[in-house]
N, C-alpha and C. Protein backbone atom coordinates (compact mmCIF):
# COMPACT_ATOMS: atom_id res chain seq x y z
N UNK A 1 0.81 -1.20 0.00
CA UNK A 1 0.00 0.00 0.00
C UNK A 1 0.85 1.26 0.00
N UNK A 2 1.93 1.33 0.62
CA UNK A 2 2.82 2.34 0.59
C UNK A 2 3.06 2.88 -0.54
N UNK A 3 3.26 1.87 -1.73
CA UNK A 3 3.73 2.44 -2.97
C UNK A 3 2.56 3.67 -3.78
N UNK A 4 1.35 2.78 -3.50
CA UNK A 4 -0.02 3.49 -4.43
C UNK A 4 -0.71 4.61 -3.37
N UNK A 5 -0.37 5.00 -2.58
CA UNK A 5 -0.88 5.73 -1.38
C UNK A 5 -0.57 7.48 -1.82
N UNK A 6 0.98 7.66 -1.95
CA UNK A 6 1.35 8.83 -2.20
C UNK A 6 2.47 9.06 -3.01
N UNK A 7 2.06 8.84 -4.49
CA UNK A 7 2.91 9.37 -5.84
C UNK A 7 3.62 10.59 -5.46
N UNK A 8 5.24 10.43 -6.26
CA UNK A 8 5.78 12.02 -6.16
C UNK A 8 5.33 12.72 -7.38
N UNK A 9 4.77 14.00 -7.05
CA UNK A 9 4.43 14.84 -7.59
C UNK A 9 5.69 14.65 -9.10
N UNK A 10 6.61 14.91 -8.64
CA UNK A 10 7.49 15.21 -9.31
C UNK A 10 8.61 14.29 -10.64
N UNK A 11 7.63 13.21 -10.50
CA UNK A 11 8.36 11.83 -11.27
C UNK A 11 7.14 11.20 -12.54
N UNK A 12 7.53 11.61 -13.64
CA UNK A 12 6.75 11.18 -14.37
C UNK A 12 7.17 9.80 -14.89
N UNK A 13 7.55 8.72 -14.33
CA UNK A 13 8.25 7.56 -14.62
C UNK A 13 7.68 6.95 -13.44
N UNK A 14 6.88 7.04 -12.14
CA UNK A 14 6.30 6.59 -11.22
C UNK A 14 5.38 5.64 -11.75
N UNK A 15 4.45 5.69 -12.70
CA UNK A 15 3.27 4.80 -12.78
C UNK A 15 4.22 3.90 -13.38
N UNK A 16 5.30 3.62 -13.95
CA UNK A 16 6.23 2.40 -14.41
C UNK A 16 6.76 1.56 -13.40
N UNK A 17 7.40 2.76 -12.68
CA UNK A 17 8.10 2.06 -11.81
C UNK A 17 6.66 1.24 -10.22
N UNK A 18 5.76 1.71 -10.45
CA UNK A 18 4.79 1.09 -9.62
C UNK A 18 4.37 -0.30 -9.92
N UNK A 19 4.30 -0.23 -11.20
CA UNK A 19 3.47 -1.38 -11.94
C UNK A 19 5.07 -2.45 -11.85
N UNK A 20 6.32 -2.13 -11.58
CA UNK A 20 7.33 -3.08 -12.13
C UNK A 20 7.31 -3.49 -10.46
N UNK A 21 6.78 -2.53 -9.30
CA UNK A 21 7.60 -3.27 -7.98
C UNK A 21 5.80 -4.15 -7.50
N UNK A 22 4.57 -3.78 -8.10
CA UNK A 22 3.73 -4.37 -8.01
C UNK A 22 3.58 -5.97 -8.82
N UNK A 23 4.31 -5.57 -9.89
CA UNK A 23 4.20 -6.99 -10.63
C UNK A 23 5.17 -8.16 -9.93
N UNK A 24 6.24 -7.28 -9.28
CA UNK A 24 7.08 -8.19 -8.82
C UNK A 24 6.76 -8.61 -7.69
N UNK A 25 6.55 -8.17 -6.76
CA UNK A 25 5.39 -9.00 -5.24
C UNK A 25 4.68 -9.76 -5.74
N UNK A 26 3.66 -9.46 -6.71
CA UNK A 26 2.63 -10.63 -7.12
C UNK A 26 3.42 -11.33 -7.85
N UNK A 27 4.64 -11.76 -7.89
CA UNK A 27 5.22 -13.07 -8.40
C UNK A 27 5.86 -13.29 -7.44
N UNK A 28 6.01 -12.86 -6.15
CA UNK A 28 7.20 -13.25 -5.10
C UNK A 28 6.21 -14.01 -4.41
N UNK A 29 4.29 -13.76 -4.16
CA UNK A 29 3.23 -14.46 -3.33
C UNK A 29 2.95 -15.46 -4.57
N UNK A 30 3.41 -15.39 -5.53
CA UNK A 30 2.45 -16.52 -6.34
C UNK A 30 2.81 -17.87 -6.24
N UNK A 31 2.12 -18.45 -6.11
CA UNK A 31 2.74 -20.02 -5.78
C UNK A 31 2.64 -20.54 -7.24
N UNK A 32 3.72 -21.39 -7.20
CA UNK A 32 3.99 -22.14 -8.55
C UNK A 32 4.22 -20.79 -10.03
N UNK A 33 4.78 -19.94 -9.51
CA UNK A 33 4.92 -18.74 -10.99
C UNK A 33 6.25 -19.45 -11.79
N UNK A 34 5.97 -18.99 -13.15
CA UNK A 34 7.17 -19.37 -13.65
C UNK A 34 7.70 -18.53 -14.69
N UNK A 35 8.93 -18.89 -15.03
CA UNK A 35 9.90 -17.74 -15.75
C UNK A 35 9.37 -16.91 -16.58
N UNK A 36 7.97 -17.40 -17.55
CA UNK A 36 7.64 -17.07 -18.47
C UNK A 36 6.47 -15.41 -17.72
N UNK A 37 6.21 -15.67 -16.28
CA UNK A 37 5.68 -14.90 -15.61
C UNK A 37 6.33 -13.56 -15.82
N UNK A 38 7.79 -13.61 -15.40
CA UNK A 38 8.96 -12.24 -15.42
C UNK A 38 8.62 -11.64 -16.95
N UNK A 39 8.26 -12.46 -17.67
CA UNK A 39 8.22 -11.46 -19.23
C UNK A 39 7.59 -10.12 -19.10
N UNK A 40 6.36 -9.98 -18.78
CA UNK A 40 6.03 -8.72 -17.85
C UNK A 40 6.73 -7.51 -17.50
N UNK A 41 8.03 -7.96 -16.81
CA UNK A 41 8.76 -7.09 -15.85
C UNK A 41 9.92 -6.30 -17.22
N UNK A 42 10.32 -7.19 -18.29
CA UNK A 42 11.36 -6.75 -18.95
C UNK A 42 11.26 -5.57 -19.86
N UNK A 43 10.40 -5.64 -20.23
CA UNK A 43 9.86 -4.19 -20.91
C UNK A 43 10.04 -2.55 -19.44
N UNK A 44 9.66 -3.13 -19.07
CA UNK A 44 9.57 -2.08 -17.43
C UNK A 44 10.86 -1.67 -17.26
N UNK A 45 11.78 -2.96 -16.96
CA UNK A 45 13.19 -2.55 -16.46
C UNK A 45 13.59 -1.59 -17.86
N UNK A 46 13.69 -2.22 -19.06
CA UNK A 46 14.18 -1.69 -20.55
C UNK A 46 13.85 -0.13 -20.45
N UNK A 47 12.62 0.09 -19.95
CA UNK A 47 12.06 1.31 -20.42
C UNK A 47 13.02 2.18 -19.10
N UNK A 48 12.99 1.77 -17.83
CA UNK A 48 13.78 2.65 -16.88
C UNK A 48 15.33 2.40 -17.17
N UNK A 49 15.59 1.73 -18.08
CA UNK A 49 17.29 1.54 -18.20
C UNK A 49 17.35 2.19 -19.12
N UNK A 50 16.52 2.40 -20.39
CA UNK A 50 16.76 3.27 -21.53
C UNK A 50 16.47 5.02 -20.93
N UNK A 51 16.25 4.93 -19.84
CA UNK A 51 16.26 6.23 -19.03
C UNK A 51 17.47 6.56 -18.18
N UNK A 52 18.16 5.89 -18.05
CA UNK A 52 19.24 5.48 -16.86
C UNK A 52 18.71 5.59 -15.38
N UNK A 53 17.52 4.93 -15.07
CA UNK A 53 16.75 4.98 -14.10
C UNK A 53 17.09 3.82 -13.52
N UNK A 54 17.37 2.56 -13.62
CA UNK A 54 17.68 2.13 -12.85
C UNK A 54 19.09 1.36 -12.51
N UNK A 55 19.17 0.82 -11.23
CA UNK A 55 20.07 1.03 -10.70
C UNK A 55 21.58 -0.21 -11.42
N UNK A 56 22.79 0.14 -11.53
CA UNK A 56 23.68 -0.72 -12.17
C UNK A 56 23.67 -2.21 -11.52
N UNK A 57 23.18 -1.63 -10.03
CA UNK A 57 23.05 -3.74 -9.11
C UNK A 57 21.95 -4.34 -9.94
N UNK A 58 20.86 -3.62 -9.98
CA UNK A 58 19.38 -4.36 -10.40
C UNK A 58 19.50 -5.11 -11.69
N UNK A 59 20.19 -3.99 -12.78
CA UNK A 59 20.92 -4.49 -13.75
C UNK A 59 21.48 -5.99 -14.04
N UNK A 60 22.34 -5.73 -13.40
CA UNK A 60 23.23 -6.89 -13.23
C UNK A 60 22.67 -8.10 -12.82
N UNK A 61 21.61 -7.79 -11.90
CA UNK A 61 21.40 -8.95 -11.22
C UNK A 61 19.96 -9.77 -12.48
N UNK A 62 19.27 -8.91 -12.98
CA UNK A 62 18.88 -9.10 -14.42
C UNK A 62 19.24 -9.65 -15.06
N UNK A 63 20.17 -9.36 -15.50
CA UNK A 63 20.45 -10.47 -16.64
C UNK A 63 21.27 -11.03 -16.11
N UNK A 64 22.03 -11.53 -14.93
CA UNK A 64 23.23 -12.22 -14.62
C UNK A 64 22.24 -13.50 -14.46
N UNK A 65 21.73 -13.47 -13.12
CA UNK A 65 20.72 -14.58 -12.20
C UNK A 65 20.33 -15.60 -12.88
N UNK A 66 19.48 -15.24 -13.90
CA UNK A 66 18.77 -16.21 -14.32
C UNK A 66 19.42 -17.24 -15.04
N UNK A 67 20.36 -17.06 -16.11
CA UNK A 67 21.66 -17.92 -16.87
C UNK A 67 22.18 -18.40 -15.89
N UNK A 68 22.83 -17.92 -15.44
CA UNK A 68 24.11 -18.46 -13.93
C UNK A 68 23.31 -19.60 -13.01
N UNK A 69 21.91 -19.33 -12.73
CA UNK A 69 20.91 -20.35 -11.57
C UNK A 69 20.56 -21.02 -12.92
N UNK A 70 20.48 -20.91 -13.80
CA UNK A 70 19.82 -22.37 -14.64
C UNK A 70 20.90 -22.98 -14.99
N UNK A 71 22.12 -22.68 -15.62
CA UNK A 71 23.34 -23.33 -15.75
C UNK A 71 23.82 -24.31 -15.12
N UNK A 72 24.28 -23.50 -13.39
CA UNK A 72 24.44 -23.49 -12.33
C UNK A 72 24.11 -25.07 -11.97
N UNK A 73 22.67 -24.76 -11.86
CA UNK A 73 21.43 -26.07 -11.49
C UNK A 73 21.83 -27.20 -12.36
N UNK A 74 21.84 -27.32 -13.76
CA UNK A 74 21.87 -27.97 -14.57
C UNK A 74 23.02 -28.77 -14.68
N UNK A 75 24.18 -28.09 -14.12
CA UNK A 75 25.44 -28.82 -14.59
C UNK A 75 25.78 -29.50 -12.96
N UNK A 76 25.10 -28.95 -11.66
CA UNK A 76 25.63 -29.57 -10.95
C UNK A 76 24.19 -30.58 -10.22
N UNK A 77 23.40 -30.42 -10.33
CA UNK A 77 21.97 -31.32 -10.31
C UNK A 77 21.08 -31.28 -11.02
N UNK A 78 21.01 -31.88 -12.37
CA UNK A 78 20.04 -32.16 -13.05
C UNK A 78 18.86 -32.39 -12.89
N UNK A 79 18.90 -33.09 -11.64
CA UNK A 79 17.27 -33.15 -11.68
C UNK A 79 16.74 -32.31 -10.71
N UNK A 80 17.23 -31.22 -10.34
CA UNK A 80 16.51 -30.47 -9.49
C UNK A 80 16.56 -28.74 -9.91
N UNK A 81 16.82 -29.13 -11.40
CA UNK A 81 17.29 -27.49 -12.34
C UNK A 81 15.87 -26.54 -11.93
N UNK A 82 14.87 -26.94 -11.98
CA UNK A 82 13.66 -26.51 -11.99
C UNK A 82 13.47 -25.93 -10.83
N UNK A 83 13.64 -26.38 -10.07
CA UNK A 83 13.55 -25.97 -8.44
C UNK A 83 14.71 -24.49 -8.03
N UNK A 84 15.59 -25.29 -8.19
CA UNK A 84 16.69 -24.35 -7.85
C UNK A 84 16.51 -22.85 -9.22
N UNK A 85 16.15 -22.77 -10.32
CA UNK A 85 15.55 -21.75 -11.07
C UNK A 85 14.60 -20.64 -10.70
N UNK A 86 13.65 -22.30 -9.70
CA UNK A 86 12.63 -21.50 -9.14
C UNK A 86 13.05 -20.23 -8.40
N UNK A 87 13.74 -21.16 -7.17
CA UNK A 87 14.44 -20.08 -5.88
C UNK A 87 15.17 -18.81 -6.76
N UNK A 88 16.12 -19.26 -7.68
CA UNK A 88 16.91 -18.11 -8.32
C UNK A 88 15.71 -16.89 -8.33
N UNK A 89 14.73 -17.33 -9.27
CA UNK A 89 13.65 -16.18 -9.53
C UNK A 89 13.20 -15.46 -8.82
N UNK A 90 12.61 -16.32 -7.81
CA UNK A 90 12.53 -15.87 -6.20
C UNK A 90 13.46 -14.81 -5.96
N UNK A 91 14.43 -14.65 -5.91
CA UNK A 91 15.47 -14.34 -5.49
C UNK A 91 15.61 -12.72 -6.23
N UNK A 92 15.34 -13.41 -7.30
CA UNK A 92 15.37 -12.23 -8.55
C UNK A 92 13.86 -11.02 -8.21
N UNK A 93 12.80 -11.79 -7.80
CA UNK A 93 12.08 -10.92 -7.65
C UNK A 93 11.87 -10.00 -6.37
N UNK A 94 12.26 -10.79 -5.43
CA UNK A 94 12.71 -10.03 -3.93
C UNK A 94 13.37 -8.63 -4.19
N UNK A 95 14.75 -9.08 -4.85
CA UNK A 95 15.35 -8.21 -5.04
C UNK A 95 14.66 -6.80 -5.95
N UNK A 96 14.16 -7.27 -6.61
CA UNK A 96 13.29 -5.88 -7.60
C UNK A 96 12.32 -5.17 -6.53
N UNK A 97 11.37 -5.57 -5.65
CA UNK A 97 10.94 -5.84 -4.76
C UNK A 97 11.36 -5.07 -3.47
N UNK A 98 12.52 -5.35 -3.12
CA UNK A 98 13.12 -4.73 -2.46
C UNK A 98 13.73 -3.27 -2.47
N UNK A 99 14.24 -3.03 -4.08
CA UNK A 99 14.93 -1.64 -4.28
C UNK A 99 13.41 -0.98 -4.35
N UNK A 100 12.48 -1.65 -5.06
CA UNK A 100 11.64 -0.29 -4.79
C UNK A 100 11.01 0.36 -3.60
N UNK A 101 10.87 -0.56 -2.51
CA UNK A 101 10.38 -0.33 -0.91
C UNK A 101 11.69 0.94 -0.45
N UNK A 102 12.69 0.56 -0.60
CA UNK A 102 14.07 1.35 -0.08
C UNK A 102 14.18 2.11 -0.98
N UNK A 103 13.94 2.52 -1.90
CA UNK A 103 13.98 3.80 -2.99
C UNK A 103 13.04 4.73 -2.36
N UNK A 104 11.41 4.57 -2.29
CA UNK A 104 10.41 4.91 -1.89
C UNK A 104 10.48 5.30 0.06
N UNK A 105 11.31 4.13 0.57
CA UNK A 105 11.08 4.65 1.72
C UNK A 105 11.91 5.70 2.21
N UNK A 106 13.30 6.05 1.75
CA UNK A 106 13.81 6.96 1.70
C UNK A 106 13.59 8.13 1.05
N UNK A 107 12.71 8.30 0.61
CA UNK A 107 12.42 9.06 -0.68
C UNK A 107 12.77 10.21 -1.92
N UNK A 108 13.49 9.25 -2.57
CA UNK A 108 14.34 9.47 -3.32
C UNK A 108 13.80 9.15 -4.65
N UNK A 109 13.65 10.47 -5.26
CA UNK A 109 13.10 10.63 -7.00
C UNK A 109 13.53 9.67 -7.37
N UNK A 110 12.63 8.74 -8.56
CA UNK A 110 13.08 7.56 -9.25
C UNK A 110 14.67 8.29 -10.15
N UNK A 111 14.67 9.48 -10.70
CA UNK A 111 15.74 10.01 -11.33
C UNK A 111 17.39 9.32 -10.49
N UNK A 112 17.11 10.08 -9.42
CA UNK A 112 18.28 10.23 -8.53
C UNK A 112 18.99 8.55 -7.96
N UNK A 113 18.15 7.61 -8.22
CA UNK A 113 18.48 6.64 -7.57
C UNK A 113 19.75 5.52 -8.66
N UNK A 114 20.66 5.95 -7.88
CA UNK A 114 21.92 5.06 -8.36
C UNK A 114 22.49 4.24 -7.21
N UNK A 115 22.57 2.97 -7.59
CA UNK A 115 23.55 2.30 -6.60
C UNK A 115 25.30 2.20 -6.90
């Protein structure tokens, strides 16, 4: 509720960045979500990275995570690639999840926020 309660006046990139830390909770509560779920989110990040809006960790952890935890999984337990993907995602979405609660709770213009 924090997020949709009180918009900054001053950020016309807010209704993006709402919809990217809302989409990402409702995949962090969803039981059984799967990769094909995050498709959603990539347009969002694209559009705040083609802004330099967001942050170089979030980045990284974007496109690093998901290759590295399916690889990862695959080459050292095969049969549990799926699972351990899962958690990665998990992991992946917390984190999106997270910068926006700590962006917002400090409150700090989506512009200004660099890690």
């Amino acid at each position: 509720w924090a997020l949709w309660l009180r918009p900054p006046a001053d950020c016309p990139e807010w209704p993006i960045w709402l919809v990217l830390a809302t989409y990402a909770g409702t995949c962090v509560v969803t039981w059984h979500s799967h990769i094909y779920m995050l498709m959603p989110i990539a347009p969002l990040l694209l559009y705040l990275d083609a802004r330099q809006l967001l942050p170089n960790g979030l980045r990284a952890t974007w496109l690093l995570v998901p290759p590295i935890v399916f690889l990862g999984a695959a080459l050292l337990q095969p049969g549990f690639t799926e699972q351990w993907f899962g958690l990665g995602m998990l992991g992946l979405n917390l984190r999106i999840l997270f910068w926006s609660f700590s962006a917002r709770r400090k409150g700090i213009v989506l512009g200004a926020v660099k890690e």
